[in-house]
Protein backbone atom coordinates (compact mmCIF):
# COMPACT_ATOMS: atom_id res chain seq x y z
CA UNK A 1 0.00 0.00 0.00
CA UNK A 2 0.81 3.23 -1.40
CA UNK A 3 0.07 6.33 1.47
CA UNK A 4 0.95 9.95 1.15
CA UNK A 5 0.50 12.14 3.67
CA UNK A 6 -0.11 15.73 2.45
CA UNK A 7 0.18 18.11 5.34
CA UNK A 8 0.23 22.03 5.57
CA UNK A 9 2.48 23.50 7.78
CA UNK A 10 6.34 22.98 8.77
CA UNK A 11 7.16 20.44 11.97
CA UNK A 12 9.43 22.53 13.96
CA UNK A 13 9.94 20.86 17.09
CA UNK A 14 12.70 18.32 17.53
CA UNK A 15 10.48 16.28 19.84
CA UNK A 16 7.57 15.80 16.85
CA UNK A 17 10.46 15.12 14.37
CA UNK A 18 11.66 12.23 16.08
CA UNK A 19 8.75 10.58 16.77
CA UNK A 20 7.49 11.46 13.15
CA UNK A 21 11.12 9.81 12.64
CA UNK A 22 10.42 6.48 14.72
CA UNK A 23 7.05 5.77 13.49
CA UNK A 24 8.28 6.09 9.45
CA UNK A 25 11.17 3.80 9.92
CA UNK A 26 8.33 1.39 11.65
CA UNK A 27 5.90 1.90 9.11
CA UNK A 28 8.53 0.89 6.38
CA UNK A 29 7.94 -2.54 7.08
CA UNK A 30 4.11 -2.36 6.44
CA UNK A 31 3.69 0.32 3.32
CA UNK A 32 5.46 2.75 1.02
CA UNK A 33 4.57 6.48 2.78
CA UNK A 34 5.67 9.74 1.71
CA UNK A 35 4.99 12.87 3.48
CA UNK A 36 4.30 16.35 1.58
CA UNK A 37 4.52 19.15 3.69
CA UNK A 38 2.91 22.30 1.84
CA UNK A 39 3.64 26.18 3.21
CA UNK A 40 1.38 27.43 5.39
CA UNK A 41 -0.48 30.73 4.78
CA UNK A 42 0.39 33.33 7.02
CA UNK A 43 -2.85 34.30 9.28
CA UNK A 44 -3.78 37.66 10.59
CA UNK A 45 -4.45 38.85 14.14
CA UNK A 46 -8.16 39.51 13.24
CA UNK A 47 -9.01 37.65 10.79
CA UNK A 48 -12.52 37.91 8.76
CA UNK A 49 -14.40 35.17 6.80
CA UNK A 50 -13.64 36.48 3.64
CA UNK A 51 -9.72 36.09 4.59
CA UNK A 52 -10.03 32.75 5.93
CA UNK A 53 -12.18 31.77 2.98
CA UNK A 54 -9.06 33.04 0.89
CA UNK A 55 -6.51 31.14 3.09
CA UNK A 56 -8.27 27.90 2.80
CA UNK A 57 -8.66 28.46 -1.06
CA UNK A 58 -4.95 29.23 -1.03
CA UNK A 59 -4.25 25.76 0.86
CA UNK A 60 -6.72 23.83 -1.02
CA UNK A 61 -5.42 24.64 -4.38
CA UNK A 62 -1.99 23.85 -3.09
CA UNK A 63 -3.21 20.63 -1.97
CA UNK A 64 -5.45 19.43 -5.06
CA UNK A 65 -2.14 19.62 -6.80
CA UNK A 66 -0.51 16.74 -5.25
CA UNK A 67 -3.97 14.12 -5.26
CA UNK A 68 -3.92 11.59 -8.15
CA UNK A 69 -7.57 9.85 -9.59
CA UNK A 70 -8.03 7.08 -7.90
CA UNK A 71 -6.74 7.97 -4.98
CA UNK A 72 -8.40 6.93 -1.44
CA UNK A 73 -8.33 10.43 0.14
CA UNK A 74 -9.36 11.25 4.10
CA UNK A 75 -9.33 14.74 5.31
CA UNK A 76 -8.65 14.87 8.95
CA UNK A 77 -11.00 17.00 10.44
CA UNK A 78 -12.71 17.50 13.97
CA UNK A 79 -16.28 17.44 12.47
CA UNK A 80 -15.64 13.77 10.99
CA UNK A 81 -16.21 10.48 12.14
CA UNK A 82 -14.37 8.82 14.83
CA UNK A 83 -13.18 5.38 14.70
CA UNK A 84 -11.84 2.74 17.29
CA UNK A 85 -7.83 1.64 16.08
CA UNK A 86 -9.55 -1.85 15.23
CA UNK A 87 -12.42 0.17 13.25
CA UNK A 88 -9.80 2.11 11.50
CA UNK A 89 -7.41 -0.27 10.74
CA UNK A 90 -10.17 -2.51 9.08
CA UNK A 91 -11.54 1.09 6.63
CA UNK A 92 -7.64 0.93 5.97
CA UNK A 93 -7.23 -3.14 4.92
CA UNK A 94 -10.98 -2.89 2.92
CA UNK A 95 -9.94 0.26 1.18
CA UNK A 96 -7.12 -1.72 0.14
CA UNK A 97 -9.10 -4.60 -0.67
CA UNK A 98 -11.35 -2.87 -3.14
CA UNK A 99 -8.38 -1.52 -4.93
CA UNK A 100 -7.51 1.95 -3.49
CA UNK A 101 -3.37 0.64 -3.01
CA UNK A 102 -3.08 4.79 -2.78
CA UNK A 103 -4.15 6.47 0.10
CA UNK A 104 -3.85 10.60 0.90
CA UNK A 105 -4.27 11.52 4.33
CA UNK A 106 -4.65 15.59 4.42
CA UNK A 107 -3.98 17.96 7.15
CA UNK A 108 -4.64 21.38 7.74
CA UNK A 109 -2.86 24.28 8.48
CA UNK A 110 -3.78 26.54 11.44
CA UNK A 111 -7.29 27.88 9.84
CA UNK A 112 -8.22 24.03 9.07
CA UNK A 113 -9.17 22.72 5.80
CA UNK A 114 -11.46 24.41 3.20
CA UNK A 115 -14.86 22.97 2.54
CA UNK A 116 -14.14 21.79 -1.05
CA UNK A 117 -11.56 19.58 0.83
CA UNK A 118 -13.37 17.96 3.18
CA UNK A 119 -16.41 17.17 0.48
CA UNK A 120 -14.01 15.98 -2.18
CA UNK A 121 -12.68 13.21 0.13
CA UNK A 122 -14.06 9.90 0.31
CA UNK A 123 -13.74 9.86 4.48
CA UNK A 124 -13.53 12.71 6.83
CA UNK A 125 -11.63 11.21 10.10
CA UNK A 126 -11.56 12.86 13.56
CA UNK A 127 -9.05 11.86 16.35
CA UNK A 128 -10.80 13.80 18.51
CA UNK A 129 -13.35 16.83 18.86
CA UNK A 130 -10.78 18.61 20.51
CA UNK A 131 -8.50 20.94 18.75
CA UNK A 132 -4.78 19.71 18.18
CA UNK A 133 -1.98 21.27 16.94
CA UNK A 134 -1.20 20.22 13.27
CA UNK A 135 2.23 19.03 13.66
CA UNK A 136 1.05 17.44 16.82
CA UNK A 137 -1.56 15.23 14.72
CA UNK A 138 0.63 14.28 12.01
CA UNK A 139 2.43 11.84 14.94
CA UNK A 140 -0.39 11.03 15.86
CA UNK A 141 -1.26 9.41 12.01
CA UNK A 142 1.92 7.71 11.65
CA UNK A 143 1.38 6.01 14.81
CA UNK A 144 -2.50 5.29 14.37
CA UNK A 145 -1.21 4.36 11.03
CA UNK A 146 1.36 1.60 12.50
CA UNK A 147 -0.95 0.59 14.64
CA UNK A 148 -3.16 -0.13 12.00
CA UNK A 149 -1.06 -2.17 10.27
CA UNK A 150 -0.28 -4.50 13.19
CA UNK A 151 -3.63 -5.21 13.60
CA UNK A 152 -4.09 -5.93 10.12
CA UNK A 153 -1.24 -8.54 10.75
CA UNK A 154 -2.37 -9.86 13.78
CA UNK A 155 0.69 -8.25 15.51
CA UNK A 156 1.10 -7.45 18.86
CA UNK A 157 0.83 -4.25 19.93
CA UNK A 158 0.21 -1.70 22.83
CA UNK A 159 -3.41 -2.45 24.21
């Protein structure tokens, strides 16, 4: 399995890096994953709807750019559904089953992602309905995603 992760916004702290670090070097054993990280908009003090409507728009076209047809795409977003790690893990192994080998995971910058986004992807996935930083949840993919993939094995894992 093919997954890209496309992700807006620089990881700056050392501490994300090297998890981010650990988890890719044990996902390596399960799936090919790449990781695009796109530049964030800068966002004003104040800002209005129309200027977060324009920042999103700015991310969003950034991101289209990098999806491929065919793609399995899920938008990571608070309003989505939640899943158990069996429940995902199995939406990961059937999407993979009915032929989507490519997955894109997208995250948001600071403002989120725009609404075209989120309704252009086949799944919208929460990790929670609280708000996380978005380096912050890209760690927490890669090791949702490994988890994933030792269930899908029948691994052992943390419980």
């Amino acid at each position: 399995m093919n997954i890209t992760i496309i992700s807006v916004g620089k990881v700056k702290e050392d501490y994300l890096k090297a998890g981010i670090d650990e988890y890719l070097k044990r996902l390596s054993k399960y799936c090919k994953i790449n990781i695009i990280e796109l530049e964030d908009e800068r966002v004003p003090e104040k800002l209005s709807k129309r200027e977060l409507e324009i920042i999103q728009q700015s991310e969003a076209n950034r991101i289209k750019s990098f999806l491929k047809p065919g793609w399995y795409i899920i938008a990571l977003d608070f309003r989505g559904k939640q899943f158990t790690s069996e429940e995902l893990a199995s939406k990961i192994e059937n999407s993979g089953i009915s032929g989507h080998s490519n997955m894109a995971f997208i995250i948001g910058g600071t403002t989120g992602l725009s609404s075209e986004i989120r309704n252009s992807a086949n799944l919208i996935l929460s990790f929670s309905k609280l708000t996380f930083p978005h380096q912050l949840i890209r760690l927490v993919l890669l090791e949702q995603l490994f988890r994933s993939f030792k269930i899908i094995k029948g691994e052992t894992y943390h419980r």
